[in-house]
C-alpha atoms as a PDB file:
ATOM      1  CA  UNK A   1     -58.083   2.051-173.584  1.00  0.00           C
ATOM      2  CA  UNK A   2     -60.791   0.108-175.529  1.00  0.00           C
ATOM      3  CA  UNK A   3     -62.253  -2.716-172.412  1.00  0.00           C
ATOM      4  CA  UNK A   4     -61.680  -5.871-174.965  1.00  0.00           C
ATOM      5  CA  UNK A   5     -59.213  -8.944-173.975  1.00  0.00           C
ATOM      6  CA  UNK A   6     -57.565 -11.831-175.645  1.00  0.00           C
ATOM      7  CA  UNK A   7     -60.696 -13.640-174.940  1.00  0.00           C
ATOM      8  CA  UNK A   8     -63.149 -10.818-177.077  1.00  0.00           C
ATOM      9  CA  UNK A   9     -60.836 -11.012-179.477  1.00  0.00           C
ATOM     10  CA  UNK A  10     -60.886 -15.145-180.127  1.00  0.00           C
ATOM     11  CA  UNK A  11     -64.459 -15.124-179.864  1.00  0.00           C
ATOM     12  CA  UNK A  12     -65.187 -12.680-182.184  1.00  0.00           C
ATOM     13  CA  UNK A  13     -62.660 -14.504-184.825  1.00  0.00           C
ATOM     14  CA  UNK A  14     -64.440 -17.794-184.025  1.00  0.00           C
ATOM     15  CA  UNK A  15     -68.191 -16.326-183.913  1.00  0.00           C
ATOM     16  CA  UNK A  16     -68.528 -13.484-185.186  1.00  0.00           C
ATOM     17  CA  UNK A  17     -70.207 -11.732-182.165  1.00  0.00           C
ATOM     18  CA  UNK A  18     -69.312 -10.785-178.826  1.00  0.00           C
ATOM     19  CA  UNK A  19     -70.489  -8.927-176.284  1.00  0.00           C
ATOM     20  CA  UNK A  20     -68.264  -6.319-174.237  1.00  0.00           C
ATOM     21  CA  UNK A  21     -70.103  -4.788-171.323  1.00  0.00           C
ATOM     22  CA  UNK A  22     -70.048  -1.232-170.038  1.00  0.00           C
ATOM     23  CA  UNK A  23     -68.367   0.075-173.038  1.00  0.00           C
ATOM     24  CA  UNK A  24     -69.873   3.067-172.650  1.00  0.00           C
ATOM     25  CA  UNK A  25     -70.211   4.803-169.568  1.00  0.00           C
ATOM     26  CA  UNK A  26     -73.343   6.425-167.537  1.00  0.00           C
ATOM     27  CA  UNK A  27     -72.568  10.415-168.734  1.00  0.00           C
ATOM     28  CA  UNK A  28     -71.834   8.865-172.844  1.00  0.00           C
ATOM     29  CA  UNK A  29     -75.363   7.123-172.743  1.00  0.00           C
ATOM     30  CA  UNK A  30     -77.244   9.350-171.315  1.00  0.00           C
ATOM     31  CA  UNK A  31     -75.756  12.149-174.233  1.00  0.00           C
ATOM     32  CA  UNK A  32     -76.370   9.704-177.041  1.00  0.00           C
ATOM     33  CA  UNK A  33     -80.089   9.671-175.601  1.00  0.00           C
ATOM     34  CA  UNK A  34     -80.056  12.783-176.011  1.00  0.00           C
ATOM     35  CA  UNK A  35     -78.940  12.733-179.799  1.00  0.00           C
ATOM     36  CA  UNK A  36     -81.578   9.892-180.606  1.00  0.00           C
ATOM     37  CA  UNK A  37     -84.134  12.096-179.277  1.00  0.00           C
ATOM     38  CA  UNK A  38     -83.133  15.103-182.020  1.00  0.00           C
ATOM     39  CA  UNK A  39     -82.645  12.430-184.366  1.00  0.00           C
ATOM     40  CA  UNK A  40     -86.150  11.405-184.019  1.00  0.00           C
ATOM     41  CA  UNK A  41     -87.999  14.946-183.678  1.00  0.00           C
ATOM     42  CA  UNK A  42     -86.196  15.511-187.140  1.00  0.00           C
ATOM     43  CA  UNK A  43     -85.831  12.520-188.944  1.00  0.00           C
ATOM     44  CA  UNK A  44     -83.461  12.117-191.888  1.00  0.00           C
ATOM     45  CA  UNK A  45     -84.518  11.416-195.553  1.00  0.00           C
ATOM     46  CA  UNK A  46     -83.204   8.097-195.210  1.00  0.00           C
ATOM     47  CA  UNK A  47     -85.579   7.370-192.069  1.00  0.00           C
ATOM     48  CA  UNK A  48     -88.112   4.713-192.185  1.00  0.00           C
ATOM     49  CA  UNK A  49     -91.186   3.151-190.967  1.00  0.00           C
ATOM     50  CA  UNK A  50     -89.858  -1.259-190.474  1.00  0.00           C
ATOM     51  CA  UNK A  51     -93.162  -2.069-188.699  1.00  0.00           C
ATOM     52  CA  UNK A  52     -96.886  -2.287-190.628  1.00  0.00           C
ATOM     53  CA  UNK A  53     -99.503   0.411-189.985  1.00  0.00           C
ATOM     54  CA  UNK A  54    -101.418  -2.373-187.513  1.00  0.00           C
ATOM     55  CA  UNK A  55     -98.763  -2.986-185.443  1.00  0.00           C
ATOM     56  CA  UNK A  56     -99.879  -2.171-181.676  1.00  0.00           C
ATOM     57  CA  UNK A  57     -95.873  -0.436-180.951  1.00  0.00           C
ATOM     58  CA  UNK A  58     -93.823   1.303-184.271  1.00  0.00           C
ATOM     59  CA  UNK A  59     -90.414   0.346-185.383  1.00  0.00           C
ATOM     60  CA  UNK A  60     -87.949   2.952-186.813  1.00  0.00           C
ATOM     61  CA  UNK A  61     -84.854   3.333-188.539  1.00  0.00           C
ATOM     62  CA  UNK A  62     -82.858   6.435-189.608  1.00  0.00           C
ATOM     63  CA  UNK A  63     -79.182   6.344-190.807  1.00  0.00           C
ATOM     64  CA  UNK A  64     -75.932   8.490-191.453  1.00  0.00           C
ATOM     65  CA  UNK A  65     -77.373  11.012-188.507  1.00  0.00           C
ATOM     66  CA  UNK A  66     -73.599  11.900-187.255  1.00  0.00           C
ATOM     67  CA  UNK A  67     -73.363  14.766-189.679  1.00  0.00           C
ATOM     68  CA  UNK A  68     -76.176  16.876-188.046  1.00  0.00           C
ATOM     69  CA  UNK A  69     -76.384  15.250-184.516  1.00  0.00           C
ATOM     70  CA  UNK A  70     -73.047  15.718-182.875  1.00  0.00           C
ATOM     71  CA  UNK A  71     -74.002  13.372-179.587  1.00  0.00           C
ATOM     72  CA  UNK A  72     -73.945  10.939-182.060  1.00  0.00           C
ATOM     73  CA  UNK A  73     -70.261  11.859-183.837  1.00  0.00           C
ATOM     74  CA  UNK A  74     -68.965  12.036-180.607  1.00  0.00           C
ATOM     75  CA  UNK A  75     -69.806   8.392-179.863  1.00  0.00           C
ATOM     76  CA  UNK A  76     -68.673   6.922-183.279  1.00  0.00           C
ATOM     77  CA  UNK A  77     -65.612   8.557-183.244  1.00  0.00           C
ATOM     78  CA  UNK A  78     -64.540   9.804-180.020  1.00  0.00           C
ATOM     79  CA  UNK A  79     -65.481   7.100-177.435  1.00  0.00           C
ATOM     80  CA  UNK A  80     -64.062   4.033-176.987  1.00  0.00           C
ATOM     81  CA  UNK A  81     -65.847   1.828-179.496  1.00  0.00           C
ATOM     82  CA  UNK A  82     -63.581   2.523-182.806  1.00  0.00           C
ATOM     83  CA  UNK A  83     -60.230   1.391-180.807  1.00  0.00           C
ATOM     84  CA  UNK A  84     -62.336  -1.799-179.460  1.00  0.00           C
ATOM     85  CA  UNK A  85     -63.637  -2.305-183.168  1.00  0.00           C
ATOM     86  CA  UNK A  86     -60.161  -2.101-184.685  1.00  0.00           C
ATOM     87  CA  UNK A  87     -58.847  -4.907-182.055  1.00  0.00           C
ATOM     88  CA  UNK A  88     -61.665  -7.047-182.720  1.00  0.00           C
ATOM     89  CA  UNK A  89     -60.831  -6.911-186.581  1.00  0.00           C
ATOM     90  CA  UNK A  90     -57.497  -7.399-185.890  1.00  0.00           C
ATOM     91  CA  UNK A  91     -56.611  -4.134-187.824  1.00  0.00           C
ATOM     92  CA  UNK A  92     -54.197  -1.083-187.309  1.00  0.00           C
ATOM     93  CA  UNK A  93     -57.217   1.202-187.726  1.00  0.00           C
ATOM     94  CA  UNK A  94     -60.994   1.337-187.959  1.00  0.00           C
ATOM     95  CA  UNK A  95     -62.515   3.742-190.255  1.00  0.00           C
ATOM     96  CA  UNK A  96     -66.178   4.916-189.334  1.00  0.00           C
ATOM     97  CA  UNK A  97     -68.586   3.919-192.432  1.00  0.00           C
ATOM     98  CA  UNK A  98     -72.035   5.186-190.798  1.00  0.00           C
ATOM     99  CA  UNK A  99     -74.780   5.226-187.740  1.00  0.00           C
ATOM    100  CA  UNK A 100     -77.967   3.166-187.808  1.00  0.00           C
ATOM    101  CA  UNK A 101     -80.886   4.118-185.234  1.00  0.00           C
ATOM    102  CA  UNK A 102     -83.536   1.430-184.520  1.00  0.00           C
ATOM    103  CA  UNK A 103     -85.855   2.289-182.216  1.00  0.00           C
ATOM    104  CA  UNK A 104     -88.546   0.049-181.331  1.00  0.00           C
ATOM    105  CA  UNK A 105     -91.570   1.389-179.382  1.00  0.00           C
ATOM    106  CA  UNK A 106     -93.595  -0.257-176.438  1.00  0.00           C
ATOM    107  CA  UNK A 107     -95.241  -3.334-177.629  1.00  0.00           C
ATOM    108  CA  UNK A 108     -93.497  -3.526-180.700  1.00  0.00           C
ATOM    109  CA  UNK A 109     -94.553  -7.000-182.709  1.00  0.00           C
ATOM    110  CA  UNK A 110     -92.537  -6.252-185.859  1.00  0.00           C
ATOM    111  CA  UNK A 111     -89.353  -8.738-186.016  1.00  0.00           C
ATOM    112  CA  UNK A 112     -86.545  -8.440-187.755  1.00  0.00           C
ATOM    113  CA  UNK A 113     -85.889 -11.354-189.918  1.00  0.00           C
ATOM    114  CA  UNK A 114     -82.650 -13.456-190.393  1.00  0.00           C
ATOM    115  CA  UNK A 115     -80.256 -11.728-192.525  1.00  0.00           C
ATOM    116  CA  UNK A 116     -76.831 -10.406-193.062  1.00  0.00           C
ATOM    117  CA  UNK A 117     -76.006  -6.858-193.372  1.00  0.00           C
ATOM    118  CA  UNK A 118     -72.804  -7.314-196.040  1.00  0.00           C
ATOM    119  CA  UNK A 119     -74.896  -8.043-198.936  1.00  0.00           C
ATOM    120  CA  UNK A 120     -76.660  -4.239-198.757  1.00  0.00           C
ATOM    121  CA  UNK A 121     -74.095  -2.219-198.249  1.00  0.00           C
ATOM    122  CA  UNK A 122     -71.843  -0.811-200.915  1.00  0.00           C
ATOM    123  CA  UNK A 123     -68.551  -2.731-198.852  1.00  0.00           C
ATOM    124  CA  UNK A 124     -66.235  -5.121-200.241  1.00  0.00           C
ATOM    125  CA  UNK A 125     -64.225  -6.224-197.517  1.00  0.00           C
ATOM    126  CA  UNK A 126     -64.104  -6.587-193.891  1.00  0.00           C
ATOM    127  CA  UNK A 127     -66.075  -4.448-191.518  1.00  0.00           C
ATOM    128  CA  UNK A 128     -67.775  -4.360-187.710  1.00  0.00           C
ATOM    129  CA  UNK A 129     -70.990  -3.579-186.239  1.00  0.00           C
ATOM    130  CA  UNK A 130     -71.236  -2.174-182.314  1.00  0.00           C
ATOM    131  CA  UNK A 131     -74.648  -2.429-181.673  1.00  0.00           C
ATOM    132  CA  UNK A 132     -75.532   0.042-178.238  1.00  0.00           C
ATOM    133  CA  UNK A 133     -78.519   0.172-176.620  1.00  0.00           C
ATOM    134  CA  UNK A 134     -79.539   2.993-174.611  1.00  0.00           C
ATOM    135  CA  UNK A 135     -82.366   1.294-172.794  1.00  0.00           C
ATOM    136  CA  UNK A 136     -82.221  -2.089-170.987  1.00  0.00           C
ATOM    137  CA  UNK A 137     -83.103  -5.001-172.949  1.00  0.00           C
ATOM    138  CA  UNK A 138     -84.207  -8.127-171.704  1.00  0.00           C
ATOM    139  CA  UNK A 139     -82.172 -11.206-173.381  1.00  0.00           C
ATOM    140  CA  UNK A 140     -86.020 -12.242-175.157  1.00  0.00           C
ATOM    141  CA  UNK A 141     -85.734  -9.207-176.837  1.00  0.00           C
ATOM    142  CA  UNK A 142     -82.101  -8.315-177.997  1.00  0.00           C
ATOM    143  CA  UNK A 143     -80.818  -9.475-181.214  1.00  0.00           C
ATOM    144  CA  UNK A 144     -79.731 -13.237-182.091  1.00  0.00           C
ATOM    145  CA  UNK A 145     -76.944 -13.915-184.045  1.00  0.00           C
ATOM    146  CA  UNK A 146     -75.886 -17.526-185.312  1.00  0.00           C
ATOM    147  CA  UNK A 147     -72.281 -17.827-184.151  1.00  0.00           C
ATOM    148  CA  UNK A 148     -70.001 -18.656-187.068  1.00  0.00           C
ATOM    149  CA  UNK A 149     -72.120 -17.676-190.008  1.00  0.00           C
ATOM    150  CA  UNK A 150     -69.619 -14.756-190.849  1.00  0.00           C
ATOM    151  CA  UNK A 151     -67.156 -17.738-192.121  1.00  0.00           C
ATOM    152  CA  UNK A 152     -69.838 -19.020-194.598  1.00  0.00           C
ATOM    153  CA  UNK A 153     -70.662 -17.369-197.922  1.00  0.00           C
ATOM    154  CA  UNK A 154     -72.805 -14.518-198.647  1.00  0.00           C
ATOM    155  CA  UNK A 155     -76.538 -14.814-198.331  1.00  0.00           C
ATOM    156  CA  UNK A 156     -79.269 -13.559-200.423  1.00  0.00           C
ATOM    157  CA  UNK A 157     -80.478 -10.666-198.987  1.00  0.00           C
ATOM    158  CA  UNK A 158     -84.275 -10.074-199.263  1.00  0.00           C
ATOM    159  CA  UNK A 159     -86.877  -6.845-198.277  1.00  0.00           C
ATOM    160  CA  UNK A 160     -88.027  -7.479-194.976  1.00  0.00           C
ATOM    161  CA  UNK A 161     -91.716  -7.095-195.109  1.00  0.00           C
ATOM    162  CA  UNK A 162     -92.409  -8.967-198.610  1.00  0.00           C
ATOM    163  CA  UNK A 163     -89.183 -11.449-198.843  1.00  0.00           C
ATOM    164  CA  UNK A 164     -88.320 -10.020-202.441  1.00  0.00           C
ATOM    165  CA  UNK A 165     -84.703 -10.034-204.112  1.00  0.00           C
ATOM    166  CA  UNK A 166     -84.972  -6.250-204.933  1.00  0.00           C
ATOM    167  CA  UNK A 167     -80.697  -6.312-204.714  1.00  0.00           C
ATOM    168  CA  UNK A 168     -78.920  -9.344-206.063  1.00  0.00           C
ATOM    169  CA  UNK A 169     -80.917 -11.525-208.827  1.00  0.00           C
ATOM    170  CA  UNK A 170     -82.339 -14.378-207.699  1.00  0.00           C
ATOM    171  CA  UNK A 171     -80.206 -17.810-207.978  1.00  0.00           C
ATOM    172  CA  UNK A 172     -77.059 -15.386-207.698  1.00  0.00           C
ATOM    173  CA  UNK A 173     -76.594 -16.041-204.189  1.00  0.00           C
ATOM    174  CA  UNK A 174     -77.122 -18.534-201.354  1.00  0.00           C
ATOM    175  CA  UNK A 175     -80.286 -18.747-200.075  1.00  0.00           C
ATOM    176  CA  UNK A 176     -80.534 -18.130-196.026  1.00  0.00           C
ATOM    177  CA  UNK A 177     -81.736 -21.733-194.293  1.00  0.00           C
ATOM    178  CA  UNK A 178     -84.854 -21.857-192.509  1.00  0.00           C
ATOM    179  CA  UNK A 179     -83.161 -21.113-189.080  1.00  0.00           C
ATOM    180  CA  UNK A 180     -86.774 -20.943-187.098  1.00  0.00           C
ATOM    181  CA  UNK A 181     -87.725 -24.447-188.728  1.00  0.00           C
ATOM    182  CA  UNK A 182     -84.721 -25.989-186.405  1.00  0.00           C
ATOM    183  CA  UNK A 183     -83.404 -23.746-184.613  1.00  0.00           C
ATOM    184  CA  UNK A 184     -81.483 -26.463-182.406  1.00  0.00           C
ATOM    185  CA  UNK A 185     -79.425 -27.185-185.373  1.00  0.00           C
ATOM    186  CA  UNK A 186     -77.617 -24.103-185.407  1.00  0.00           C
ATOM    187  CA  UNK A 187     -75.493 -22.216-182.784  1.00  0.00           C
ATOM    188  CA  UNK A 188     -77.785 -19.160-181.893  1.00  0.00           C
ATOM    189  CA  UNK A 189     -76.069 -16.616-178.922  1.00  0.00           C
ATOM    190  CA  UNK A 190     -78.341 -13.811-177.536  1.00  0.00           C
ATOM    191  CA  UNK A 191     -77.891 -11.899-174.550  1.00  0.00           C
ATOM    192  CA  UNK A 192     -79.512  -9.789-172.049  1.00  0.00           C
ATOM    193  CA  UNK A 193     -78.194  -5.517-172.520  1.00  0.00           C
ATOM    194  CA  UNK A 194     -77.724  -3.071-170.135  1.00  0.00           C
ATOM    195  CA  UNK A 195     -77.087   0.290-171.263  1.00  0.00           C
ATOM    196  CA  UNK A 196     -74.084   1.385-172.605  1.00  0.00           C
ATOM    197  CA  UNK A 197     -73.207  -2.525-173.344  1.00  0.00           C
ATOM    198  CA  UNK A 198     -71.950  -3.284-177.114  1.00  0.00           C
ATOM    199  CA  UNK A 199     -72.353  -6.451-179.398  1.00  0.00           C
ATOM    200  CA  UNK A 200     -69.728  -6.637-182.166  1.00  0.00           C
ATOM    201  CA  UNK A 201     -70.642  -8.335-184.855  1.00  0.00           C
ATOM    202  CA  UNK A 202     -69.091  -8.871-188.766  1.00  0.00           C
ATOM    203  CA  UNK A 203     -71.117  -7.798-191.387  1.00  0.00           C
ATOM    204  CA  UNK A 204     -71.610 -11.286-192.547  1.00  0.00           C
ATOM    205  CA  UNK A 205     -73.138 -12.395-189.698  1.00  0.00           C
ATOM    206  CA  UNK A 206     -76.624 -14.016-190.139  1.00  0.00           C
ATOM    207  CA  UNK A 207     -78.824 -12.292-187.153  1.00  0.00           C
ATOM    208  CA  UNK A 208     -82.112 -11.640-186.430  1.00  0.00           C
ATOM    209  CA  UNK A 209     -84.111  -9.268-183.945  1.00  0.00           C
ATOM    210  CA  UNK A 210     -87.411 -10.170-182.127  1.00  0.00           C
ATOM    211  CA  UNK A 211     -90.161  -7.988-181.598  1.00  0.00           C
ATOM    212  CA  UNK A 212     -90.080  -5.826-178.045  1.00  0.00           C
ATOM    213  CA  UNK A 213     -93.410  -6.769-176.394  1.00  0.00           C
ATOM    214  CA  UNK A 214     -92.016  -4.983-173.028  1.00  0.00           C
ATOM    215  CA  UNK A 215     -93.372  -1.875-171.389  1.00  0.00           C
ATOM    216  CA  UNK A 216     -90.448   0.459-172.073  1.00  0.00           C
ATOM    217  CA  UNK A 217     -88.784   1.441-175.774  1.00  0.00           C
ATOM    218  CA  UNK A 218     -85.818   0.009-177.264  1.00  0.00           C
ATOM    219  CA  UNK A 219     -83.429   2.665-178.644  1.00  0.00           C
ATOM    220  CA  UNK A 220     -80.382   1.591-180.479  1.00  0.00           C
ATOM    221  CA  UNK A 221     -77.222   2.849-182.115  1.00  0.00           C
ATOM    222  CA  UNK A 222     -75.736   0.462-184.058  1.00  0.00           C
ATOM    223  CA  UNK A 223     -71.752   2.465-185.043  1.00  0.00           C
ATOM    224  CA  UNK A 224     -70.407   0.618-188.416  1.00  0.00           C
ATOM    225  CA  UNK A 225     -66.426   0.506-188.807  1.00  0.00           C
ATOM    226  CA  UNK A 226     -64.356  -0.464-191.746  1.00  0.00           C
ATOM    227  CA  UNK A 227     -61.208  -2.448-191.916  1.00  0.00           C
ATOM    228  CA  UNK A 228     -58.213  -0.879-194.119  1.00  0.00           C
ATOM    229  CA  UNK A 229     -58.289  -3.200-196.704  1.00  0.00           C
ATOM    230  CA  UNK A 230     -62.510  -2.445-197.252  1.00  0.00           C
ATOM    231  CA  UNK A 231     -62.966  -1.148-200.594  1.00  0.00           C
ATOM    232  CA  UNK A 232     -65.981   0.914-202.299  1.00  0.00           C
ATOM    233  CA  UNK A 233     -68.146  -1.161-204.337  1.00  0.00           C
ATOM    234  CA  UNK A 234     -70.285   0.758-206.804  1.00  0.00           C
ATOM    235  CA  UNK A 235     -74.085  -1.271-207.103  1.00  0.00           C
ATOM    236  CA  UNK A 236     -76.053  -1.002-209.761  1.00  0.00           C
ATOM    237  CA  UNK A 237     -79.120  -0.159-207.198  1.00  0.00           C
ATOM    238  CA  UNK A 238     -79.703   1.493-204.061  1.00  0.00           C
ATOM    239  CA  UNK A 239     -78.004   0.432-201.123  1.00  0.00           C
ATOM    240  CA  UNK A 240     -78.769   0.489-197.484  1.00  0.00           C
ATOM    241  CA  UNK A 241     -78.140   2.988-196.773  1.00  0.00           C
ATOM    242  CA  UNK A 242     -77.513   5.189-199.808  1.00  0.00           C
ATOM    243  CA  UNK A 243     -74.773   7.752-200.300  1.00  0.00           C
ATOM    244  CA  UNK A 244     -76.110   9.556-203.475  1.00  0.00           C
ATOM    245  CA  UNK A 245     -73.250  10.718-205.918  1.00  0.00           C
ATOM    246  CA  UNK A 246     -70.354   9.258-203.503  1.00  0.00           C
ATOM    247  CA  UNK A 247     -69.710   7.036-206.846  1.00  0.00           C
ATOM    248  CA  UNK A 248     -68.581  10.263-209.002  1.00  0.00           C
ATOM    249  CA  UNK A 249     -66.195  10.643-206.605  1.00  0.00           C
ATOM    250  CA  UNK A 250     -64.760   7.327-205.341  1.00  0.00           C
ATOM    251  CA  UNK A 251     -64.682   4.658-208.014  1.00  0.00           C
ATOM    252  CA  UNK A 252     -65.285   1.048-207.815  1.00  0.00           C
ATOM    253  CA  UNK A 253     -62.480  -0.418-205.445  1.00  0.00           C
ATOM    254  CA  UNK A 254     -61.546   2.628-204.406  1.00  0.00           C
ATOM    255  CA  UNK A 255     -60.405   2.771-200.690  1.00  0.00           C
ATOM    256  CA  UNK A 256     -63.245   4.881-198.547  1.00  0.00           C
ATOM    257  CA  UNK A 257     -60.183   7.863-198.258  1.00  0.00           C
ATOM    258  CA  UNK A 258     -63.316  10.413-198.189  1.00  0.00           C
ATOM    259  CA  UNK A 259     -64.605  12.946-195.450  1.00  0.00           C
ATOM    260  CA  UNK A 260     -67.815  10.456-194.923  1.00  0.00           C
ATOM    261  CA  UNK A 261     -66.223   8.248-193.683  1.00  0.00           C
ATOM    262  CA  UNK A 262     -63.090   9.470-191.213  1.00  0.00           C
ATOM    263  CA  UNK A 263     -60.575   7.577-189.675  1.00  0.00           C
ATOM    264  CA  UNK A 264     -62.001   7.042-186.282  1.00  0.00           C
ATOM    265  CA  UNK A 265     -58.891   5.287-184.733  1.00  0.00           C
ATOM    266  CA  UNK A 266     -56.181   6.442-184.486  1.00  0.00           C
ATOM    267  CA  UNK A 267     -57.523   9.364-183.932  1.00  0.00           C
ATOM    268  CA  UNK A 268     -55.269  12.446-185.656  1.00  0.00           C
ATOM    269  CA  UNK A 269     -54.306  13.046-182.350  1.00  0.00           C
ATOM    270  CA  UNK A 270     -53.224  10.036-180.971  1.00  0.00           C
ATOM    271  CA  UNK A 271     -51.411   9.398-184.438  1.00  0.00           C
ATOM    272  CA  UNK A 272     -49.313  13.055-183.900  1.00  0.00           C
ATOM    273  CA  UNK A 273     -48.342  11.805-180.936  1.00  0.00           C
ATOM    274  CA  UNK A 274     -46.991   8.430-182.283  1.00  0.00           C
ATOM    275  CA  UNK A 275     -45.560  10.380-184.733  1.00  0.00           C
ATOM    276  CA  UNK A 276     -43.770  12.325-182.666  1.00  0.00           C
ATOM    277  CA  UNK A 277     -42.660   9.692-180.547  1.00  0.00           C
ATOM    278  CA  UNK A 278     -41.327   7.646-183.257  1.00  0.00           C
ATOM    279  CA  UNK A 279     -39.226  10.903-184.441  1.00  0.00           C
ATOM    280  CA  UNK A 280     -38.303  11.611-181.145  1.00  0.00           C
END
C-alpha cells in the first residue's frame, strides 16, 4: 500500500509538490544504485553533459534507461511509487511515461534553472514526477519548487545553458518571472532528502535545482507517470526526451496505449484479481 494520506493528497492538489518519506525502502535503494551505476558505465544515446567543461564537479542526465536496466523497471513499475502517483493525481491508474537520471558529481556548480517540465515533453494532459534520490541531500541542495505554479499557465521553456526558445516561438507563451530577483514574493518549498524519500511534483510545476557544492554525489531517479486522460502530442521538434518514430505509430491525441509506456498501476496482476473478485 502506497505510504500517502489525505494530507499528501490536499497538498499536492493545492501545491503541486509534496514530499512522502521512506517511500522506498533500504534493499529498493540500494538496487536502484546499482542500476544508476550500469546506467552510467553505458550511457544511453539520449545521455548528456548539463554542466560546462570548467565546472570543478560534472552534471549528467540520461533518460528512458528502464528498457536495458531492469533495477530501474523494477522501481518504476513494481515498487510502490506508481500506486502513490495515481492517488496523488487523483486517478484510477498511473501509466509509466519514462526515467530521468541526474547525477550531479562532488562540487558540482552547474544549477538548474527555473522551469517547467510540461512544455518539453510530447504530453497533453495531466502527469507526475517522483523525484528519488539515492544519496542524502542536504535541503541547500535539493530541488525548489514554487508551490502553486502548476495552477498557472504554461511557461516558455528555454535551453538551459544559453536561455534560447529552441521549442515554442517566442511571444507564444508566458514568459517565466524573475523568481531569484524576489524570491520573497513567491511561495518557494525545498526540503532536506534522505534516501529512498520521493517529491511528487506536476509537470507544470515551475522548479529549479541548485548546484551540489557537498563532498559526496547526488544521484537521482526522477519516475514520470501519466494520468488516463494524458494524450500524445506530436511536436514539430525534438522533445525531451525523444521517442523517434513513436509518431508513425500513435497519432496526435492518441492515448499512450503503447508497450513504452505500460500501465504501471494496477498492475495486470492486481487488476486479475479485481477482476476476479468482481466476478466472483
Amino acid at each position: 500500500m502506497a505510504m500517502v494520506d489525505d494530507a499528501a493528497i490536499e497538498a499536492f492538489a493545492r501545491d503541486g509538490v509534496v514530499v512522502v518519506r521512506g517511500m522506498l525502502s533500504h534493499d529498493e535503494v540500494e538496487s536502484l544504485a546499482v542500476g544508476v551505476e550500469a546506467a552510467l558505465a553505458h550511457p544511453s544515446e539520449r545521455a548528456i553533459v548539463v554542466s560546462d567543461g570548467d565546472d570543478p564537479g560534472r552534471f549528467v542526465e540520461d533518460f528512458v534507461r528502464w528498457t536495458d536496466v531492469p533495477q530501474i523497471a523494477e522501481v518504476a513499475l513494481g515498487s510502490a511509487i506508481p500506486e502513490a502517483a495515481a492517488m496523488l493525481m487523483d486517478s484510477l491508474s498511473a501509466r509509466f511515461y519514462h526515467d530521468h537520471i541526474l547525477v550531479k558529481e562532488a562540487g558540482t556548480s552547474q544549477r538548474t534553472p527555473w522551469h517547467q517540465d510540461q512544455p518539453y515533453y510530447n504530453v497533453d494532459g495531466r502527469g507526475i514526477s517522483a523525484w528519488v534520490p539515492i544519496d542524502p541531500i542536504p535541503r541547500a541542495g535539493s530541488p525548489e519548487f514554487w508551490a502553486g505554479s502548476h495552477l498557472g499557465p504554461w511557461m516558455l521553456p528555454r535551453t538551459f545553458l544559453d536561455n534560447e526558445a529552441k521549442w515554442f516561438p517566442e511571444g507564444s507563451l508566458a514568459e517565466l518571472p524573475d523568481i531569484e530577483a524576489d524570491r520573497s514574493a513567491y511561495d518557494i518549498r525545498q526540503w532536506r532528502l534522505s534516501p529512498g524519500d520521493a517529491v511528487f511534483f506536476s509537470f507544470q510545476a515551475v522548479h529549479s535545482a541548485p548546484g551540489f557544492p557537498f563532498e559526496h554525489r547526488r544521484r537521482v531517479v526522477s519516475f514520470r507517470y501519466l494520468s488516463p486522460e494524458a494524450r500524445h502530442a506530436v511536436r514539430r521538434w525534438k522533445t525531451s526526451p525523444d521517442f523517434p518514430g513513436l509518431a508513425d505509430e500513435l497519432g496526435d491525441g492518441a492515448p499512450f496505449d503503447h508497450p513504452m509506456f505500460p500501465v504501471a498501476w494496477p498492475s495486470e496482476a492486481l487488476m486479475d484479481s479485481m477482476d476476479q473478485r468482481r466476478s466472483g
